[in-house]
C-alpha atoms as a PDB file:
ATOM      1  CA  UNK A   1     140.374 109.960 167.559  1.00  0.00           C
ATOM      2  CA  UNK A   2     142.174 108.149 164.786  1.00  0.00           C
ATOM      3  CA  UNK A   3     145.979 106.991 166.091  1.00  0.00           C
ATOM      4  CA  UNK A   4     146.813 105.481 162.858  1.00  0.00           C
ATOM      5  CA  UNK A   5     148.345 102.248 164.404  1.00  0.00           C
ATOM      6  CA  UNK A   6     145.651  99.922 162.767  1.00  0.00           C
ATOM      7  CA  UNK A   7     148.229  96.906 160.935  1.00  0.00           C
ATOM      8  CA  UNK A   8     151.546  98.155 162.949  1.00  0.00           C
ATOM      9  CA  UNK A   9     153.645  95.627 164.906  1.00  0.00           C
ATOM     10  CA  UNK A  10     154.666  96.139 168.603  1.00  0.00           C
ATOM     11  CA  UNK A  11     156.921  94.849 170.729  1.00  0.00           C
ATOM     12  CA  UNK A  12     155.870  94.770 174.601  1.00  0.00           C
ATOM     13  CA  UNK A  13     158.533  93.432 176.947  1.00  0.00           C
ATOM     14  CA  UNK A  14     157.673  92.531 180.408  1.00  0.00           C
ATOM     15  CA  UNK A  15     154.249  92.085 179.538  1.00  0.00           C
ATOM     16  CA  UNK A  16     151.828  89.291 181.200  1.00  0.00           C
ATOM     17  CA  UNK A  17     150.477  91.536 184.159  1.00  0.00           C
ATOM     18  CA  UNK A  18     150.047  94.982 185.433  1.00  0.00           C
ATOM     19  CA  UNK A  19     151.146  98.093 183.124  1.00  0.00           C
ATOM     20  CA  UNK A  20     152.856  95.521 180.657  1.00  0.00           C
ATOM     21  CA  UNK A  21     149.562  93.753 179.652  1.00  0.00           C
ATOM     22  CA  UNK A  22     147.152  96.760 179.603  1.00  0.00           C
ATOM     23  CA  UNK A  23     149.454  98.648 177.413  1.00  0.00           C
ATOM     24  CA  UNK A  24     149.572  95.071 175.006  1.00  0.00           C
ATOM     25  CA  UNK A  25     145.548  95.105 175.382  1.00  0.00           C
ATOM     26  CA  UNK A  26     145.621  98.619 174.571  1.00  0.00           C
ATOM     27  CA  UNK A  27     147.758  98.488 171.091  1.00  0.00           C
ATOM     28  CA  UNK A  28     145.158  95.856 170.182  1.00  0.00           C
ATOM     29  CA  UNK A  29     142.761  97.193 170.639  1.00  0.00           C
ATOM     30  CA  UNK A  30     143.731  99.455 168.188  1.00  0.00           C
ATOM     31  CA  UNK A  31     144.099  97.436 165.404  1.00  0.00           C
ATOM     32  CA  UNK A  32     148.056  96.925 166.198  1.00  0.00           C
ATOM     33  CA  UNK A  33     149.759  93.126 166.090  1.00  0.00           C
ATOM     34  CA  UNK A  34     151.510  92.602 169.533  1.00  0.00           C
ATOM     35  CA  UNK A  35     153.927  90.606 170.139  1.00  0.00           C
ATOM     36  CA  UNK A  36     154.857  90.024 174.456  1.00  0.00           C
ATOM     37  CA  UNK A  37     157.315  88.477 176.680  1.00  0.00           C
ATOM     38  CA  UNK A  38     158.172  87.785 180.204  1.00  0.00           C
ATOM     39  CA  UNK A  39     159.321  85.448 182.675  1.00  0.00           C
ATOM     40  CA  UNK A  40     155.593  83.582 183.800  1.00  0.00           C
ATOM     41  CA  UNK A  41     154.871  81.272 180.834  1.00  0.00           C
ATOM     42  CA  UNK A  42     151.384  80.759 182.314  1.00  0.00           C
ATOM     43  CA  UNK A  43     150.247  84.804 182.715  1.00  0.00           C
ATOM     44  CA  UNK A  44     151.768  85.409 179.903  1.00  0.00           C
ATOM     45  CA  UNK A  45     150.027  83.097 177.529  1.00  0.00           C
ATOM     46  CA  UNK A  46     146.703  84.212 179.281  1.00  0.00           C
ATOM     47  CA  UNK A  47     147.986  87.367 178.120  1.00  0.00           C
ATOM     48  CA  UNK A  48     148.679  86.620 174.452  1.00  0.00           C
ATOM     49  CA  UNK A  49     145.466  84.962 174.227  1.00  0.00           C
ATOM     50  CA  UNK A  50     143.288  87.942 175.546  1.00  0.00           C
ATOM     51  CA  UNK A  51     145.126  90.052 172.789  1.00  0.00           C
ATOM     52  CA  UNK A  52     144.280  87.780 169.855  1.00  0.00           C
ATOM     53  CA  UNK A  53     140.810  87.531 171.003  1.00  0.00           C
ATOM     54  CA  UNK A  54     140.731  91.253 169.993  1.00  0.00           C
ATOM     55  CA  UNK A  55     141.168  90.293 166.394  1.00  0.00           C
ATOM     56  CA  UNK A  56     145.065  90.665 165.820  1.00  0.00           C
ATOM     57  CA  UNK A  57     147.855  89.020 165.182  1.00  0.00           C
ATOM     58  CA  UNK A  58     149.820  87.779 168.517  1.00  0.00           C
ATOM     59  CA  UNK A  59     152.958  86.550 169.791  1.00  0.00           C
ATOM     60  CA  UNK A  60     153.985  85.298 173.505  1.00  0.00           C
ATOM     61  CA  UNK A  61     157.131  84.069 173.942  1.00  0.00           C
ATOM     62  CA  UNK A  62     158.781  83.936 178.007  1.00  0.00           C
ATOM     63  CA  UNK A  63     162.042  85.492 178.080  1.00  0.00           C
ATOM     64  CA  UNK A  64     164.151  86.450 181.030  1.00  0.00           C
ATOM     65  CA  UNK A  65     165.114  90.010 179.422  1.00  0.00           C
ATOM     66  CA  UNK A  66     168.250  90.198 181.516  1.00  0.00           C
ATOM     67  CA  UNK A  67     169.529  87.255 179.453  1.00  0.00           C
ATOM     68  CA  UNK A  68     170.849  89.337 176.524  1.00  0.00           C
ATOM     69  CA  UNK A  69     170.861  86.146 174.370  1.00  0.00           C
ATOM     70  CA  UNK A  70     167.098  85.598 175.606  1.00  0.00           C
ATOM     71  CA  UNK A  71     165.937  88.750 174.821  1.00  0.00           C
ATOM     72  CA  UNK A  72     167.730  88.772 171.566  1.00  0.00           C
ATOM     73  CA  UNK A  73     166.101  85.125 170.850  1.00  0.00           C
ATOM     74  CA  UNK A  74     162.717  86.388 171.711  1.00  0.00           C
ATOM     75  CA  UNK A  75     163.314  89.778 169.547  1.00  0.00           C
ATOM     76  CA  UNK A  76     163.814  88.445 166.056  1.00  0.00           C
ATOM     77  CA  UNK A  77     161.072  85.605 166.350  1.00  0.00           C
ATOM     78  CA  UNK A  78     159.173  88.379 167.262  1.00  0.00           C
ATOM     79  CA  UNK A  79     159.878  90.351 164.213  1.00  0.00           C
ATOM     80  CA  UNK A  80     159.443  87.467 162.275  1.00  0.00           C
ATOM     81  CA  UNK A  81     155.974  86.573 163.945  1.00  0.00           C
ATOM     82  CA  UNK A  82     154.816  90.031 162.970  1.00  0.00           C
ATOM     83  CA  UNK A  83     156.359  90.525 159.633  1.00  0.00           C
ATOM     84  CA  UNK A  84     157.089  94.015 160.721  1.00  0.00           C
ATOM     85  CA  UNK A  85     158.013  96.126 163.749  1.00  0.00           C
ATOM     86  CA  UNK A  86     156.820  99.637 164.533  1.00  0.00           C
ATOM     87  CA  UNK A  87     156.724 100.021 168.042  1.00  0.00           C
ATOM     88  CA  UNK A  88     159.160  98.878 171.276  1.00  0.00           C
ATOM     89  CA  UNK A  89     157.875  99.543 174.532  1.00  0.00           C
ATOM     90  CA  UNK A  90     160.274  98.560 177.526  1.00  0.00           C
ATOM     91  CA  UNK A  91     158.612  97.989 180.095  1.00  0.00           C
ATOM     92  CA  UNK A  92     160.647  95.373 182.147  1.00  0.00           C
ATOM     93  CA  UNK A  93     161.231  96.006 185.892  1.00  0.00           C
ATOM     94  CA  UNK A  94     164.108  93.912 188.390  1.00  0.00           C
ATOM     95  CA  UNK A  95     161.803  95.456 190.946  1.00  0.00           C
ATOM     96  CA  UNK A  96     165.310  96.578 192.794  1.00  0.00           C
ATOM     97  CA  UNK A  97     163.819  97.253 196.381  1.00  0.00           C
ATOM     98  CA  UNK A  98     167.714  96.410 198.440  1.00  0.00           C
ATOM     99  CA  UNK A  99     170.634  98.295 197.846  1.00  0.00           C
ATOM    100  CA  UNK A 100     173.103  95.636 197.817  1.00  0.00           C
ATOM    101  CA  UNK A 101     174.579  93.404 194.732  1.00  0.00           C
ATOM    102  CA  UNK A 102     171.138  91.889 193.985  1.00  0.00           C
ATOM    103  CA  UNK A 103     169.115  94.766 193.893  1.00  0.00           C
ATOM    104  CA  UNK A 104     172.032  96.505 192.119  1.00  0.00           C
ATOM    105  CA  UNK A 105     172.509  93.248 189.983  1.00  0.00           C
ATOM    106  CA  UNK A 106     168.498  92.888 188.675  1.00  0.00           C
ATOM    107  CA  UNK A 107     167.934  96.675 188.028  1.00  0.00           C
ATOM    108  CA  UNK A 108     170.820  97.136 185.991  1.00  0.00           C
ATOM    109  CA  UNK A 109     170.419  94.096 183.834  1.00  0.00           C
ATOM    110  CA  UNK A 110     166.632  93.886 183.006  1.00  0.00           C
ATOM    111  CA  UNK A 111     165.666  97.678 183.174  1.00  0.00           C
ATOM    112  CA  UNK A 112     168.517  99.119 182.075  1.00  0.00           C
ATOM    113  CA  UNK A 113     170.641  97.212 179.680  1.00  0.00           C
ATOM    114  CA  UNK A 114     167.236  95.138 178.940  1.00  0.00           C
ATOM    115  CA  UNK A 115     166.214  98.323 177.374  1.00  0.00           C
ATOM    116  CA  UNK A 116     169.184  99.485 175.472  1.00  0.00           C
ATOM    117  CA  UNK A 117     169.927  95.912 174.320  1.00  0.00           C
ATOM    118  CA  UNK A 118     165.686  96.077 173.347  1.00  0.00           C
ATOM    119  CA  UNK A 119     166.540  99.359 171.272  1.00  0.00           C
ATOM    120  CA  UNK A 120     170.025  98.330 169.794  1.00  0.00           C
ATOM    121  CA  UNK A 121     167.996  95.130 168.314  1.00  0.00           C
ATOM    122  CA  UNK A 122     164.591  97.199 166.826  1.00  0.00           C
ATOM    123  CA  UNK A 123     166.087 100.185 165.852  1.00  0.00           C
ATOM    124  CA  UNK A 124     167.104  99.236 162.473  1.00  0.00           C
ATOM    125  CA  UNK A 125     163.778  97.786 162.014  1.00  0.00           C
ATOM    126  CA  UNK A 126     162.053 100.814 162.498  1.00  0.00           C
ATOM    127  CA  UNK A 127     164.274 102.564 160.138  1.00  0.00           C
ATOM    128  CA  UNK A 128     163.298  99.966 157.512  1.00  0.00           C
ATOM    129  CA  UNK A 129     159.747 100.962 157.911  1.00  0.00           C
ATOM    130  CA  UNK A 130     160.635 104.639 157.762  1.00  0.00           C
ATOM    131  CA  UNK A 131     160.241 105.249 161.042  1.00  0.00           C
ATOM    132  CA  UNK A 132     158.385 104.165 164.170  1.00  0.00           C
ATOM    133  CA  UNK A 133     158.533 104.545 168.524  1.00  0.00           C
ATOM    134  CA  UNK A 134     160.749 103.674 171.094  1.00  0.00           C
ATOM    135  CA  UNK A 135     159.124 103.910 174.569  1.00  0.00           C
ATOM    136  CA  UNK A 136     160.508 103.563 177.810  1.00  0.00           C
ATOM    137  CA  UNK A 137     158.450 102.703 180.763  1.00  0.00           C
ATOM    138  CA  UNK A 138     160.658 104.860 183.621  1.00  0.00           C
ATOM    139  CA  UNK A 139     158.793 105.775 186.796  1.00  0.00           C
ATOM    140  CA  UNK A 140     158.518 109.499 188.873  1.00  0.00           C
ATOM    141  CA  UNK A 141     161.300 107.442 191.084  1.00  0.00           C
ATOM    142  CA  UNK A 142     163.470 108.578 188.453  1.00  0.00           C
ATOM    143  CA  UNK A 143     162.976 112.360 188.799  1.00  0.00           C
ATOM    144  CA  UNK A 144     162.899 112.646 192.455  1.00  0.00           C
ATOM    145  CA  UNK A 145     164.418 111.310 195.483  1.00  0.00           C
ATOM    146  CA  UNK A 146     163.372 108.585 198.248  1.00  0.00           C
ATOM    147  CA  UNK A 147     163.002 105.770 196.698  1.00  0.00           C
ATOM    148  CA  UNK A 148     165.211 102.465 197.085  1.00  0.00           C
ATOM    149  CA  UNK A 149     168.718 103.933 195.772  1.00  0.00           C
ATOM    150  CA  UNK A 150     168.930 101.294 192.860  1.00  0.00           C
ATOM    151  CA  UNK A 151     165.626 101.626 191.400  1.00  0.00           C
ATOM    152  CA  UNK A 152     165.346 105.560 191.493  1.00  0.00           C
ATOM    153  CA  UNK A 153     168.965 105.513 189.511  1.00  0.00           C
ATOM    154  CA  UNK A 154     168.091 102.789 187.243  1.00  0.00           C
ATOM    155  CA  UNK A 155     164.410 104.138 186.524  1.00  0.00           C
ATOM    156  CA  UNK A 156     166.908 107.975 186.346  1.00  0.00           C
ATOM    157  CA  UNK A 157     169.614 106.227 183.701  1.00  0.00           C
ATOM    158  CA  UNK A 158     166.098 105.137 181.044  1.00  0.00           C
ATOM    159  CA  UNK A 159     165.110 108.885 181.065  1.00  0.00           C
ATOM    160  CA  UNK A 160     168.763 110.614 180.155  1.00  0.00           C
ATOM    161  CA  UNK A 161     168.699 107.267 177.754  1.00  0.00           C
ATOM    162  CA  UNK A 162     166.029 107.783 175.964  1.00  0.00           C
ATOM    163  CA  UNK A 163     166.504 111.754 175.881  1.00  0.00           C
ATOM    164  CA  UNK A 164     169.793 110.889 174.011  1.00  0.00           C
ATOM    165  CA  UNK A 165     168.467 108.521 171.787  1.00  0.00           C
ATOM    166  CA  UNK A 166     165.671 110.753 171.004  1.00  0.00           C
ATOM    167  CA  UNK A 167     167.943 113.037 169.437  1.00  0.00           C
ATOM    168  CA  UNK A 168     170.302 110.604 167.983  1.00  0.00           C
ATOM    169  CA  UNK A 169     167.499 109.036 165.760  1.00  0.00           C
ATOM    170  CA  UNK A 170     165.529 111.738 165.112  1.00  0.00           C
ATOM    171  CA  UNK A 171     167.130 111.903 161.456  1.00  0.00           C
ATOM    172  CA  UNK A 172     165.711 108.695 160.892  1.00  0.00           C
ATOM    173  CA  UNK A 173     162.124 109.912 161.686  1.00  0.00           C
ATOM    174  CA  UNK A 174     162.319 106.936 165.004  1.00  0.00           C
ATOM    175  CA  UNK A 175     161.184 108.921 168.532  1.00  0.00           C
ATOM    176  CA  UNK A 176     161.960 108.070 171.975  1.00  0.00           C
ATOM    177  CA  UNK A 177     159.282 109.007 174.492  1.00  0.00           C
ATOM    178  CA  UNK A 178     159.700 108.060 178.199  1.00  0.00           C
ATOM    179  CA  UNK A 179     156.510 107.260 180.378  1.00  0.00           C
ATOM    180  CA  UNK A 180     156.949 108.222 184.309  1.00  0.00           C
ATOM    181  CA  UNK A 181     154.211 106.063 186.739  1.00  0.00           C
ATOM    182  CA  UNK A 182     153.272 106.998 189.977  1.00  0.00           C
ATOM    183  CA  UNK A 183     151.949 104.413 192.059  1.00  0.00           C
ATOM    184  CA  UNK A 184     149.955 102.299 189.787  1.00  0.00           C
ATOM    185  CA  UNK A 185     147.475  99.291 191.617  1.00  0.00           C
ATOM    186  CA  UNK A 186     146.341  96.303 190.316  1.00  0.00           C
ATOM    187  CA  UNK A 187     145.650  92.644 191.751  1.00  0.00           C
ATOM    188  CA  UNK A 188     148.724  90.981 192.480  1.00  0.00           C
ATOM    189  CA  UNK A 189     150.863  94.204 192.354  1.00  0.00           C
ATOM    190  CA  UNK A 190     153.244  95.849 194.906  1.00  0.00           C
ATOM    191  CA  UNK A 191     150.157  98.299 196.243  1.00  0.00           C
ATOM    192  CA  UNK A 192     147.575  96.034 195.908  1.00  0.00           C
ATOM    193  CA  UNK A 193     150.000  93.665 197.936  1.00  0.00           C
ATOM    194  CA  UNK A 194     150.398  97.273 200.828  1.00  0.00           C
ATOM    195  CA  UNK A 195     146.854  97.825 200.558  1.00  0.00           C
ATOM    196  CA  UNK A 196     146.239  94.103 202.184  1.00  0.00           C
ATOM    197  CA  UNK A 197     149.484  93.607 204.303  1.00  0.00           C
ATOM    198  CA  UNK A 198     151.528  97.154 205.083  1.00  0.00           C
ATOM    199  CA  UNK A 199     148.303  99.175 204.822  1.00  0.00           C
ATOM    200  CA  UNK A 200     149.812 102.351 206.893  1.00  0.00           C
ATOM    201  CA  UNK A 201     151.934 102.443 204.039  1.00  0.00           C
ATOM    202  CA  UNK A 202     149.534 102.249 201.726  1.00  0.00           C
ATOM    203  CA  UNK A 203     147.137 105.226 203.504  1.00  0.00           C
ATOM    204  CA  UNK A 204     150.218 107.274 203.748  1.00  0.00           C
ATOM    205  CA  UNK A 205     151.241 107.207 200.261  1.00  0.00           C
ATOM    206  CA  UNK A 206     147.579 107.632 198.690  1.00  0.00           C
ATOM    207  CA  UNK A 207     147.069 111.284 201.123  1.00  0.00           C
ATOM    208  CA  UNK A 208     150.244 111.868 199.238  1.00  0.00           C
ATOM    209  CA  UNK A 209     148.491 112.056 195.396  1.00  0.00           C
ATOM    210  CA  UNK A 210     146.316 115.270 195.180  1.00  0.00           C
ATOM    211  CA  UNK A 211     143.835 113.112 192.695  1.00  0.00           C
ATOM    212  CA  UNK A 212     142.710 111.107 195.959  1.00  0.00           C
ATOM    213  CA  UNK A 213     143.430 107.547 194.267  1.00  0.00           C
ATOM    214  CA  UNK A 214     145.954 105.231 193.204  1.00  0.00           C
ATOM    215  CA  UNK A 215     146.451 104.977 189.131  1.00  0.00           C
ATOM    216  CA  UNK A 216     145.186 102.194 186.685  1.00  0.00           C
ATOM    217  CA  UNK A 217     147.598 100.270 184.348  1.00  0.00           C
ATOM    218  CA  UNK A 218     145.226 101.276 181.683  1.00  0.00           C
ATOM    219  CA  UNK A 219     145.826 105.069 182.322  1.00  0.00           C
ATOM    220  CA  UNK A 220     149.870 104.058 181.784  1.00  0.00           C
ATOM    221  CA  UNK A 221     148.775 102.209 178.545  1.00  0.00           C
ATOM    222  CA  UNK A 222     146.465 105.271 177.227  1.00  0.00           C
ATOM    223  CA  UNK A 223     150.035 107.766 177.502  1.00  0.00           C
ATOM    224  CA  UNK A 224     151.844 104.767 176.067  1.00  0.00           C
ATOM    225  CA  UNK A 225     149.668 104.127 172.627  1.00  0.00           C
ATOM    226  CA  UNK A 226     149.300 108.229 172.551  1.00  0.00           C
ATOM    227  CA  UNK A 227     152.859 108.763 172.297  1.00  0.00           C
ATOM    228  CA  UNK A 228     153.452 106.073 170.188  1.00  0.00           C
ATOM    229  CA  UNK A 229     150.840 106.746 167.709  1.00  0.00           C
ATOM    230  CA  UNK A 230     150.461 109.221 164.644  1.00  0.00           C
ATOM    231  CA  UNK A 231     148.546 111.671 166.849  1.00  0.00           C
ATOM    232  CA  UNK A 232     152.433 112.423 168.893  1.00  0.00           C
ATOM    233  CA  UNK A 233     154.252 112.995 165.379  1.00  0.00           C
ATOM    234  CA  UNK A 234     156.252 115.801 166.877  1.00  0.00           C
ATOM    235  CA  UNK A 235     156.796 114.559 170.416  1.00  0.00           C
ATOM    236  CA  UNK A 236     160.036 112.926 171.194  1.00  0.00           C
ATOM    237  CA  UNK A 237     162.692 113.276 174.202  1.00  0.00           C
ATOM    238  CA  UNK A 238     160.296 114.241 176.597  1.00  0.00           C
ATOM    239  CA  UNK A 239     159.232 112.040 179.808  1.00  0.00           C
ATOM    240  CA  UNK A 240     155.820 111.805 180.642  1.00  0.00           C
ATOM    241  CA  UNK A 241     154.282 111.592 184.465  1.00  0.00           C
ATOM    242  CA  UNK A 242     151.345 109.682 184.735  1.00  0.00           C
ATOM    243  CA  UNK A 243     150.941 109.930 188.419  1.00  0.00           C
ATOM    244  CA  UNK A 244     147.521 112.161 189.535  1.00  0.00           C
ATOM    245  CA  UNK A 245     150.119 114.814 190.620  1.00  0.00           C
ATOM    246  CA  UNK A 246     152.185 112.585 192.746  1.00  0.00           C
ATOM    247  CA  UNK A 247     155.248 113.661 191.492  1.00  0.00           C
ATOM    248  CA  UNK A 248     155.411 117.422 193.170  1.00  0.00           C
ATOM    249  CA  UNK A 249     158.075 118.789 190.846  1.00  0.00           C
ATOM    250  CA  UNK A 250     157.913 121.508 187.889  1.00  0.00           C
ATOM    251  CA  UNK A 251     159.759 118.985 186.105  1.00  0.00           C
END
């Protein structure tokens, strides 16, 4: 299937590992110049490099995306990098686990206001292109309950976020998509980290995934480079669960 995103430019915060590089690898291999951040200088180049070896144009930059100066730093020498922008995905996480001021504190400034700060920056980029994608990366902690209270509010706040903005910019041909994870393993990551040290954890939240496994980052990145190609013209303001069926909800 043709997505049409051959010669675009992305944007992929939060980006060296996990979700965050697969959905980078992914755009590339599509023909799309990708330009990533984060805070590991060393994953992250590792990172930019895999992506070039595809045969596109890359940028890697480390950025702590709570740093609104930071991010806005590693934005425009993005843009410039790429000579155009297309895409956003934010996909940034403060991983806020405690709810106290920290956990509060991280989730607040590198999901949330990483994102909207992210989307303030690009959108009149997009526009000068005639259009383009905003993605969020949410999770299904945002349209249930149980989780840790900061990050299911947090993860909650990008969905009614990009469900406004959806329909704010839709005049200017600019969608906003959210993408909902279930639990998504990969070496190094929070289940790959149960699976080896809290593994009743780990065996208790696989029985609860009717599709018997944990996800991939590279199923996230498929629903990510979907909605953001040509192929999702009319799709904007929804949020979509990639989770086996985790998430039991009609919603």
């Amino acid at each position: 299937m043709e997505l049409g995103l051959a010669g675009k430019g992305v944007i992929v915060t939060g980006a060296s590992r996990g979700s965050g590089r697969a959905i980078a690898l992914c755009f590339a291999r599509e023909g799309a110049d990708v330009a990533i951040c984060a805070r590991g200088a060393h994953a992250l180049q590792t990172t930019g490099a895999e992506v070039e070896a595809l045969g596109v144009r890359a940028f890697a930059q480390p950025c702590d995306i709570g740093d609104a100066e930071a991010l806005h730093r590693f934005l425009d020498a993005a843009h410039a990098a790429l000579g155009r922008v297309d895409v956003l995905v934010n996909n940034p996480s403060g991983f806020g686990r405690t709810d106290d001021e920290a956990g509060w504190a991280g989730m607040l400034s590198v999901d949330l206001m990483g994102s909207v700060r992210a989307t303030w920056r690009v959108v009149p980029w997009l526009e000068a292109q005639g259009g383009g994608s905003v993605i969020h990366i949410s999770s299904i902690s945002g349209i249930e309950f149980g989780s840790p209270a900061p990050y299911a509010a947090i993860k909650a706040a990008l969905i009614s976020h990009s469900k406004t903005m959806a329909a704010r910019l839709a005049p200017k041909n600019i969608r906003v998509n959210c993408v909902a994870p279930g639990s998504i393993e990969f070496p190094g990551g929070v289940w790959d980290k149960a699976r080896r040290e809290d593994p009743e954890r780990y065996r208790a939240t696989l029985a609860r995934i009717p599709l018997g496994r944990m996800g991939r980052p590279e199923e996230v990145a498929d629903a990510v480079v979907y909605l953001a190609s040509e192929r999702a013209s009319w799709v904007s303001g929804v949020t979509l669960s990639v989770d086996g069926v985790q998430h039991r909800g009609n919603l």
